[in-house]
Protein backbone atom coordinates (compact mmCIF):
# COMPACT_ATOMS: atom_id res chain seq x y z
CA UNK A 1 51.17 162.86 2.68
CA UNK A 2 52.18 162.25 6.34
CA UNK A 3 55.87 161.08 6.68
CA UNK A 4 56.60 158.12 8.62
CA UNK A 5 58.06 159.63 11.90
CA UNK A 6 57.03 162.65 12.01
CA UNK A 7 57.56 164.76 15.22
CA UNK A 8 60.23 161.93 15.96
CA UNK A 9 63.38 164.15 16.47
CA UNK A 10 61.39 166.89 18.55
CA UNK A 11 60.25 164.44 21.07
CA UNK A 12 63.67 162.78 21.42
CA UNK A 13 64.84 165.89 21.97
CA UNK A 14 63.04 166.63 24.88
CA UNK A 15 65.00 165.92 28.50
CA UNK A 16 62.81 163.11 29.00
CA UNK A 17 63.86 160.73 26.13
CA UNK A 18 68.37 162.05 26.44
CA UNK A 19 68.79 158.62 27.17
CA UNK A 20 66.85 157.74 24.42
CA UNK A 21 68.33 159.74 22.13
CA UNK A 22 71.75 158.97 23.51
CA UNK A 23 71.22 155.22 22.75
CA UNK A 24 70.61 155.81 18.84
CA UNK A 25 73.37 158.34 18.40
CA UNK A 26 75.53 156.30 19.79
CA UNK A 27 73.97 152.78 18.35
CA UNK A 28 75.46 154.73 14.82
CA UNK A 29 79.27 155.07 16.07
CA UNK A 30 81.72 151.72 15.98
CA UNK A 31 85.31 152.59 18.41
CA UNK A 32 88.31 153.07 16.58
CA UNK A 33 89.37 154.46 12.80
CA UNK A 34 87.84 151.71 10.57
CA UNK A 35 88.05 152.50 7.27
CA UNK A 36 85.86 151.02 4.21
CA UNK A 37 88.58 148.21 3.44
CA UNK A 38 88.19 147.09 6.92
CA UNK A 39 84.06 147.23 7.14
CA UNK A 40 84.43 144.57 4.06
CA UNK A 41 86.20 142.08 6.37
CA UNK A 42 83.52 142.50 9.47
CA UNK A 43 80.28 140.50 9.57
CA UNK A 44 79.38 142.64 12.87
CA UNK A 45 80.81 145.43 14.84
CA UNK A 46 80.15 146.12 18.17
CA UNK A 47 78.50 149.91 18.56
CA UNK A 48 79.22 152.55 21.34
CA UNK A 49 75.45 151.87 22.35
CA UNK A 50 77.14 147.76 23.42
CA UNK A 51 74.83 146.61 21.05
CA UNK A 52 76.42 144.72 17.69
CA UNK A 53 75.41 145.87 13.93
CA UNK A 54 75.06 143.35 11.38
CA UNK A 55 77.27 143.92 8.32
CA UNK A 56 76.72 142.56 4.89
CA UNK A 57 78.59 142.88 1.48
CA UNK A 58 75.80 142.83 -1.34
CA UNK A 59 76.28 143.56 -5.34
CA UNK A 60 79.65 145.35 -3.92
CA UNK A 61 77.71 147.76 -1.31
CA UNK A 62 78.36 147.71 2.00
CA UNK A 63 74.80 146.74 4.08
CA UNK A 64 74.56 147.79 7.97
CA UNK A 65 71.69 146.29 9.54
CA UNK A 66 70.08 146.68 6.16
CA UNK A 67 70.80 149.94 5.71
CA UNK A 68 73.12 150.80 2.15
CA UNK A 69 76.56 152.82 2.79
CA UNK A 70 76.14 155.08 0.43
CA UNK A 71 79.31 157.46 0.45
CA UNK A 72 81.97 155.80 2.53
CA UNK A 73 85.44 156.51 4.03
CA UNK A 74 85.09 160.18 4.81
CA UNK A 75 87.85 161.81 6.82
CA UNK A 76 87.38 163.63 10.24
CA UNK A 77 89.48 164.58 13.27
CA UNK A 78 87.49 162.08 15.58
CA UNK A 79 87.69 159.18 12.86
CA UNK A 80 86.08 157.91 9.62
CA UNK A 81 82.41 158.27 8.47
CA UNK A 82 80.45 156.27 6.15
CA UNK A 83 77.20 157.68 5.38
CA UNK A 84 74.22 155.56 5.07
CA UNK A 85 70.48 155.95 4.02
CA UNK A 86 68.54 155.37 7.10
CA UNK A 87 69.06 155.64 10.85
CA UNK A 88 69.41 152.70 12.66
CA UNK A 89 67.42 152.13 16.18
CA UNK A 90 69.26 150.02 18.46
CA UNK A 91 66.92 147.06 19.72
C-alpha cells in the first residue's frame, strides 16, 4: 500500500523547494501566546505564512482548517502548541 505523499518531505527538503517548505512551516505557527481558551473565541487567525486559518468549534474539539486539535495547550519557551492530526498546506 502506497501512502499518499510519499517522498513529500525529501523533496521539500531539497534547496529548491526552502521557500516551499518555509511557507507550510510557517502556514502552522499563529504570533503571540494563544492558549486553548483563546483559540475557542477565534473564527480565524492570521498565520506567520500572512495567510488566515479557519477555526471551528465542533462536538467540543477545536477544528483548524479541518484539521482536529488533538492535544492542546502545551507549554514551550517560544509559546503554546496545540497538536493537530494533519499538516496544513497554505493555499
Amino acid at each position: 500500500m502506497r501512502r499518499k505523499g510519499k517522498g513529500t518531505v525529501k523533496s521539500l527538503l531539497e534547496p529548491e523547494n526552502k521557500q516551499k517548505l518555509t511557507a507550510i512551516l510557517t502556514y502552522h505557527v499563529v504570533a503571540g501566546n494563544v492558549k486553548a481558551a483563546d483559540v475557542i473565541k477565534l473564527s480565524s487567525a492570521k498565520t506567520l505564512n500572512g495567510q488566515s486559518v479557519m477555526i471551528k468549534i465542533v462536538g467540543g474539539k477545536a477544528l483548524i482548517n479541518g484539521a482536529t486539535v488533538v492535544k492542546a495547550d502545551i507549554a514551550a519557551t517560544n509559546g503554546t502548541i496545540h497538536v493537530i492530526d494533519t499538516v496544513l498546506m497554505p493555499k
